[in-house]
Protein backbone atom coordinates (compact mmCIF):
# COMPACT_ATOMS: atom_id res chain seq x y z
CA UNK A 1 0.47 12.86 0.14
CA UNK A 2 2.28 13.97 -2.75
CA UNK A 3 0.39 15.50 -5.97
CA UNK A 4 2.12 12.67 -8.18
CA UNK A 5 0.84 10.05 -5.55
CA UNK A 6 -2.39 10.93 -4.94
CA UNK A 7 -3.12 11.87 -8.90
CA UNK A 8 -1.72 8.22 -9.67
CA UNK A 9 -3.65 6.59 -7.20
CA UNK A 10 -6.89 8.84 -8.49
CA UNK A 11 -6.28 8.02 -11.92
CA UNK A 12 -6.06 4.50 -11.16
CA UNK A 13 -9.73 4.33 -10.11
CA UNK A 14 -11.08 6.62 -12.17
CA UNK A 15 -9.94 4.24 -15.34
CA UNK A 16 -11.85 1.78 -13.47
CA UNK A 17 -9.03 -0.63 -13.15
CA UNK A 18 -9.35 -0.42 -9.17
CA UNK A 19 -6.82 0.70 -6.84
CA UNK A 20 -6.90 -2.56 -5.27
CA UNK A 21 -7.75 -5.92 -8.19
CA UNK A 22 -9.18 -8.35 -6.36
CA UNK A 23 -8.73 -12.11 -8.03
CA UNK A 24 -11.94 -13.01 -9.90
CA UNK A 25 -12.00 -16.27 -8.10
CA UNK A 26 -12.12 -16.15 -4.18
CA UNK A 27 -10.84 -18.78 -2.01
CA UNK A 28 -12.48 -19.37 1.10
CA UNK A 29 -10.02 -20.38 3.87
CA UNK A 30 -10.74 -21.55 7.29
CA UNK A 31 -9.13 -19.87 10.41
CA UNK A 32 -6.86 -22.81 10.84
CA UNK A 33 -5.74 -22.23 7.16
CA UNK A 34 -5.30 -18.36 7.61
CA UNK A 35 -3.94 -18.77 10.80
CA UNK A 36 -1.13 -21.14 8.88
CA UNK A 37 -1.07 -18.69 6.00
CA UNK A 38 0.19 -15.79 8.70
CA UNK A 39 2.40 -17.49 10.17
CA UNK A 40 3.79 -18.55 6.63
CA UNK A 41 4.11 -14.98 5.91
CA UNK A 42 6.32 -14.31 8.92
CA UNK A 43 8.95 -16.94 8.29
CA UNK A 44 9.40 -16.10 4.50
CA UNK A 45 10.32 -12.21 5.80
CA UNK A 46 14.19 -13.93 6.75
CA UNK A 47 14.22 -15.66 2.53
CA UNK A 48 12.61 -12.01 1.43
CA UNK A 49 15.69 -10.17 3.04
CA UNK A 50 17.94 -12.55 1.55
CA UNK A 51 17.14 -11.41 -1.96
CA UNK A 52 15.97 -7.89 -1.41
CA UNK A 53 19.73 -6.83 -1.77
CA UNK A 54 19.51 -8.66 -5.54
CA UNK A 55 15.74 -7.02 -6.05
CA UNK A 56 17.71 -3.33 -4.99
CA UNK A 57 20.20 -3.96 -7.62
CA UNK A 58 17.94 -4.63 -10.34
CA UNK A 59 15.82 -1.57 -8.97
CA UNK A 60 18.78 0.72 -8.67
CA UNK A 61 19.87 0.06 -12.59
CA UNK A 62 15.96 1.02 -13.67
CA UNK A 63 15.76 4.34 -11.33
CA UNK A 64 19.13 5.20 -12.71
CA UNK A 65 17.72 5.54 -16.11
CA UNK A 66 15.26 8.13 -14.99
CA UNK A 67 17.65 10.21 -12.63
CA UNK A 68 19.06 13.00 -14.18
CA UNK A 69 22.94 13.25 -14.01
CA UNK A 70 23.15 15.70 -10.58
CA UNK A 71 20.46 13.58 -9.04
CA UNK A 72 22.91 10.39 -10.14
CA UNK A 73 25.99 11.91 -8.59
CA UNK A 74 24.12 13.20 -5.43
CA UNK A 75 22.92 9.25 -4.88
CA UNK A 76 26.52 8.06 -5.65
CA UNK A 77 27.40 10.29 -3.01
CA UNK A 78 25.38 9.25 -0.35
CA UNK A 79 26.27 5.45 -1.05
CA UNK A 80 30.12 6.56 -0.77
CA UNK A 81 29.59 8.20 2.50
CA UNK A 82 27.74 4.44 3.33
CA UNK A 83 30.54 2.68 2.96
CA UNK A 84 32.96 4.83 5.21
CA UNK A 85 30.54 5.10 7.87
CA UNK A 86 32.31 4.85 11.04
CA UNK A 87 29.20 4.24 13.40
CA UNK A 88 25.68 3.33 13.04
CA UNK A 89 24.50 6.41 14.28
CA UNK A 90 26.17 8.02 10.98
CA UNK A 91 24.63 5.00 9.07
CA UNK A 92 20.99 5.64 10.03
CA UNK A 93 21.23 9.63 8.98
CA UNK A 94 22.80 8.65 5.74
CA UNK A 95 20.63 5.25 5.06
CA UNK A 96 17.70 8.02 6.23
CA UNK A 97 19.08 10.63 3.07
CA UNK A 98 19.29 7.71 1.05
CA UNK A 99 15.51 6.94 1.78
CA UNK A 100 14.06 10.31 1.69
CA UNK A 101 16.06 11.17 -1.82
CA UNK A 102 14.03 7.90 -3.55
CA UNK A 103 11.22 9.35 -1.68
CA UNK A 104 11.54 12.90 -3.23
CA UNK A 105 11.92 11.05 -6.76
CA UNK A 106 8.79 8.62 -6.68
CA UNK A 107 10.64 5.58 -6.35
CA UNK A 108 9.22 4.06 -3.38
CA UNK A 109 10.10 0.34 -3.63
CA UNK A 110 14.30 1.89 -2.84
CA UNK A 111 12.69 4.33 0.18
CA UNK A 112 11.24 1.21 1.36
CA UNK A 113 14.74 -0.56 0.78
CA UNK A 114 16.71 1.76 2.95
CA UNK A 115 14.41 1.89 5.32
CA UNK A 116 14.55 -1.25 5.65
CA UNK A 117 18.13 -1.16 6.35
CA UNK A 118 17.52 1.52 9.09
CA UNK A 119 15.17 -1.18 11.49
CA UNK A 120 17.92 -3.87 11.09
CA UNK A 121 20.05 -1.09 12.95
CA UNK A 122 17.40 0.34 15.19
CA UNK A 123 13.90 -2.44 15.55
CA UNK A 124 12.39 1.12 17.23
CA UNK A 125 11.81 1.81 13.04
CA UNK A 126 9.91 -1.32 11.89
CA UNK A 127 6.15 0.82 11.43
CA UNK A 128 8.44 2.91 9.34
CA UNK A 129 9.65 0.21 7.02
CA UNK A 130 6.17 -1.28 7.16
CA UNK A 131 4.47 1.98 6.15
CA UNK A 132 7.11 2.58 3.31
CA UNK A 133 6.71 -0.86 1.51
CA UNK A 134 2.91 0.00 2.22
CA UNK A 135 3.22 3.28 0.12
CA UNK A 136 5.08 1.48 -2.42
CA UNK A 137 2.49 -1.16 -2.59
CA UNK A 138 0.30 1.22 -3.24
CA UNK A 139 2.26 3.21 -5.75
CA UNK A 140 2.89 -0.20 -7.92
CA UNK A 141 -0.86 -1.02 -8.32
CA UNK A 142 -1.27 1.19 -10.93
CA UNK A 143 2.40 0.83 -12.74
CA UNK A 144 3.46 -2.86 -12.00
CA UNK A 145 1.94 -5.74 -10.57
CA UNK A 146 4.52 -7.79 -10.16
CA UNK A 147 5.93 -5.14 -7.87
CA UNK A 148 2.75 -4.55 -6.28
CA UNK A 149 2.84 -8.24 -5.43
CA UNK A 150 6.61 -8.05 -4.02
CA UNK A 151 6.18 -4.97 -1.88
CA UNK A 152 2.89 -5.81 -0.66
CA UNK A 153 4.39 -9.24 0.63
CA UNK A 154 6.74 -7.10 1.76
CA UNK A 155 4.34 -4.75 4.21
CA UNK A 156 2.35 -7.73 5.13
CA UNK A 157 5.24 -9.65 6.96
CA UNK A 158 6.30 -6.65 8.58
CA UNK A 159 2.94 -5.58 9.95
CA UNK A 160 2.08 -9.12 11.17
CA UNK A 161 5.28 -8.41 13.76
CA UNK A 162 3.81 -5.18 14.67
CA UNK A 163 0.29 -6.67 15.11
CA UNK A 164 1.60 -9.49 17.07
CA UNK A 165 3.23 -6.84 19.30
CA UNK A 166 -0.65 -4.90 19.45
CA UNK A 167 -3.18 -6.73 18.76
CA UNK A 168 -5.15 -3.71 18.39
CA UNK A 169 -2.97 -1.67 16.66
CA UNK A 170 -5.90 -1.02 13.81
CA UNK A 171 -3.30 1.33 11.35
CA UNK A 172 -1.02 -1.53 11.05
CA UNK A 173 -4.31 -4.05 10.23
CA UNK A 174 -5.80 -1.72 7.87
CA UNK A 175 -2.83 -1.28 6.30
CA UNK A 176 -2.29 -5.10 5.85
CA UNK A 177 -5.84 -6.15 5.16
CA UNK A 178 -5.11 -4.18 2.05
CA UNK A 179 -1.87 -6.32 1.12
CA UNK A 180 -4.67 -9.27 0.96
CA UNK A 181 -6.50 -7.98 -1.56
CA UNK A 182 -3.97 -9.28 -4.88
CA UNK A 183 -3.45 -12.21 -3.12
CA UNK A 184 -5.33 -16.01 -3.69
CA UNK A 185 -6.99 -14.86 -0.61
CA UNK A 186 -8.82 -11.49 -1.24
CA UNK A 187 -11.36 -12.52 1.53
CA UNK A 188 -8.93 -12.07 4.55
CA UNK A 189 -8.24 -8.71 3.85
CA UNK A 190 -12.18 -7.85 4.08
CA UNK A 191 -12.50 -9.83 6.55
CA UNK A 192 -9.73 -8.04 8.53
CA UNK A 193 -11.16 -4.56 7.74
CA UNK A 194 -15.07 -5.28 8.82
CA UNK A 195 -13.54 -6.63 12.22
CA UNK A 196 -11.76 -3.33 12.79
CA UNK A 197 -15.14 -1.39 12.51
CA UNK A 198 -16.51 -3.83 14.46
CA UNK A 199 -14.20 -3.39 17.25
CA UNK A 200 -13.84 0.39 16.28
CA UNK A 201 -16.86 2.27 14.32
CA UNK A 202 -15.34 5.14 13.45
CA UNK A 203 -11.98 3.67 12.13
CA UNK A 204 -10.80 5.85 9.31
CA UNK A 205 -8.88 3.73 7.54
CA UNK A 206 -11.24 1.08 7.57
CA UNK A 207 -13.75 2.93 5.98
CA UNK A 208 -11.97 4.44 3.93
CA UNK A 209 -10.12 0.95 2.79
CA UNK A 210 -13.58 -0.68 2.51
CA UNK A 211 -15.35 2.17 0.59
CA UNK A 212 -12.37 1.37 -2.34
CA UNK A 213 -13.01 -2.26 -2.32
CA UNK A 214 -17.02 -1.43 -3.03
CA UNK A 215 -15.99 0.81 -6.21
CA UNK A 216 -13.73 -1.83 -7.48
CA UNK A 217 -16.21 -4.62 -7.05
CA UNK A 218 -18.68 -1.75 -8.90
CA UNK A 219 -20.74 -1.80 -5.35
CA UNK A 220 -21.28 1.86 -5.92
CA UNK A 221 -24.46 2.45 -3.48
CA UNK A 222 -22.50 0.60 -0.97
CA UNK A 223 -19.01 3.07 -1.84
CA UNK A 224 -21.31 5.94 -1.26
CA UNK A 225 -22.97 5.06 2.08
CA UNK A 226 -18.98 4.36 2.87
CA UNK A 227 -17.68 7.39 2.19
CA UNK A 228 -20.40 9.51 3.58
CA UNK A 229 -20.25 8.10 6.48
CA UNK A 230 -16.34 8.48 6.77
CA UNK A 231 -17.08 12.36 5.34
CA UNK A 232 -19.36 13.12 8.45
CA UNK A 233 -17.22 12.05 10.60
CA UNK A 234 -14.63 13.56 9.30
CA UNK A 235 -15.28 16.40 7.21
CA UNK A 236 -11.98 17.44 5.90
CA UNK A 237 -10.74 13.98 4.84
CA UNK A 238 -10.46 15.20 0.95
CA UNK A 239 -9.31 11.98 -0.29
CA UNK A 240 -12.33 10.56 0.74
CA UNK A 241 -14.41 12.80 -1.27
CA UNK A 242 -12.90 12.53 -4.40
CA UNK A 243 -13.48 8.53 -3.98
CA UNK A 244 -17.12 9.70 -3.43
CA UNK A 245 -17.51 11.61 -6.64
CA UNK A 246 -16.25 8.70 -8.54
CA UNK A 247 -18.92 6.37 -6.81
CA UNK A 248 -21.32 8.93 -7.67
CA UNK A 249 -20.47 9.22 -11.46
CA UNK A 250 -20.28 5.43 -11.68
CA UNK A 251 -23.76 5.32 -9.67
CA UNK A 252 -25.24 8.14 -12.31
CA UNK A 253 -25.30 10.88 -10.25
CA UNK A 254 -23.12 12.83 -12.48
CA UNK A 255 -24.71 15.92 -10.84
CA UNK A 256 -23.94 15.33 -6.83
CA UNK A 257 -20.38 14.69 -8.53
CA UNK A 258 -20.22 17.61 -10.41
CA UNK A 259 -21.22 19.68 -6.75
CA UNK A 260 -18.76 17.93 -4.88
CA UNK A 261 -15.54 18.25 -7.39
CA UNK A 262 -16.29 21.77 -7.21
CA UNK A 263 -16.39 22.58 -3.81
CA UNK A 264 -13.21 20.70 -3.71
CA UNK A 265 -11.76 22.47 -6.66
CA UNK A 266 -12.06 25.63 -4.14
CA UNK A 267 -9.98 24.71 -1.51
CA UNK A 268 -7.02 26.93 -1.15
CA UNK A 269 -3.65 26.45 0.73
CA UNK A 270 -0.51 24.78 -0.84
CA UNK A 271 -0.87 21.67 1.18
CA UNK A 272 -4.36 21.10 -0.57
CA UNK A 273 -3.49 21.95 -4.22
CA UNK A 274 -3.54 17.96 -5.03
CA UNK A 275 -7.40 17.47 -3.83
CA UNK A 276 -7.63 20.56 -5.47
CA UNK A 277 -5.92 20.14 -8.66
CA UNK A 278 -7.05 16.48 -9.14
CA UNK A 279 -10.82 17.89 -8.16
CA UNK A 280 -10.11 20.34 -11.18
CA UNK A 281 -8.88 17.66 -13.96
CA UNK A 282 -11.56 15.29 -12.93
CA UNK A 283 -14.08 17.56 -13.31
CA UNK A 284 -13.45 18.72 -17.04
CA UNK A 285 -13.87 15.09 -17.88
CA UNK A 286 -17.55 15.40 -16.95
CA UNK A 287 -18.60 18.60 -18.72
């Protein structure tokens, strides 16, 4: 994960807002009614495509605004080459630039976009497209939520066709369950999540996913005895711990906090500087 994302993400907790808002009111649907909700999902994902080329547009005039000029001509470039593709080989690589350039710039909801366009070409790529309107689900929480809303309806469609391929394909439910959580329905998405530990104990994501739901709902004990267990079983899952120090501080145990951002603030290695660095800002807030 990128230092931007993860610091984003981090922040977004830490200001208590929640990485994932759940709607004060819950509504309580029966299996028949989620079962009809799903299946809802799946046949708006044809009306979603429709008018993702219009949503691009309107994207593509706000990213422009924060490219600078070689970064402008360098996407210009890659759409020209689009157009005078002679194959669809050559239009996956360049739809694949296209997707890692947004990608490299922080602007998720066009990587998911072009991805997109890549698993109309070649199905073989829909987890990809999933994950990416995931990410940028993610991303949005904390910046818009009226994007969060779009690209999170987004993921969900696309990982209820992977589930429906694997039923047990946990990532993709995880991942999904998530997508629940700003929706009228916040209880399908826990739901989801406590029968993947049920079916799987020692499902990362799961825990992980649940443990964040606990801090937003200020179920702090609950976000510890989440996390800790995730951290035991697996010990370098750094993410994870800097969740934990939050529940700690909000559970007044500034001190266990204070122990664990530093141990974290040690880590060394490039790929770790942003557990590190984020370990580091959070902890001058605390002394």
């Amino acid at each position: 994960m990128q230092k931007s994302q993860i610091i984003a993400i981090f922040i977004t907790i830490l200001c208590v807002v929640g990485l994932y808002q759940l709607p004060k009111a819950v509504v309580k649907n029966k299996p028949k009614e989620q079962k009809k909700e799903m299946q809802s999902d799946a046949k708006s994902d044809t009306k979603n495509s429709e008018n993702n080329k219009k949503d691009n547009q309107n994207q593509d005039n706000q990213h422009q605004a924060q490219l600078k000029p070689e970064q402008i001509a360098q996407k210009n470039n890659f759409l020209q080459k689009l157009k005078t593709a002679q194959n669809n080989t050559e239009k996956i690589q360049i739809l694949d630039s296209l997707a890692n350039f947004f990608k490299k710039n922080m602007q998720l909801d066009s990587t998911a976009y072009y991805f997109a366009q890549i698993s109309d070409i070649d199905p073989t790529k829909k987890r990809q497209t999933a994950n990416a309107y995931y990410e940028a689900f993610r991303f949005a929480l904390s910046v818009n939520a009226d994007k969060a809303k779009k690209m999170g309806e987004e993921a969900r469609n696309r990982y209820t066709k992977i589930i429906t391929e694997n039923p047990k394909d946990y990532e993709a439910m995880a991942n999904q369950a998530m997508t629940y959580t700003i929706t009228e329905n916040p209880m399908q998405g826990i739901k989801m999540l406590q029968k993947i530990l049920q079916e799987d104990e020692k499902n990362m994501l799961a825990m992980l996913n649940l443990g964040l739901l606990a801090i937003q709902s200020n179920q702090f004990d609950k976000a510890i005895a989440r996390f800790e267990k995730l951290i035991s079983i697996y010990p370098k899952h750094y993410e994870a711990q800097l969740y934990l120090a939050n529940a700690f501080v909000n559970a007044n145990k500034k001190q266990k906090a204070i122990e664990l951002l530093e141990k974290l603030a040690k880590l060394e290695g490039s790929e770790l500087a942003p557990y590190r660095e984020s370990a580091k800002d959070y902890l001058k807030t605390l002394k």
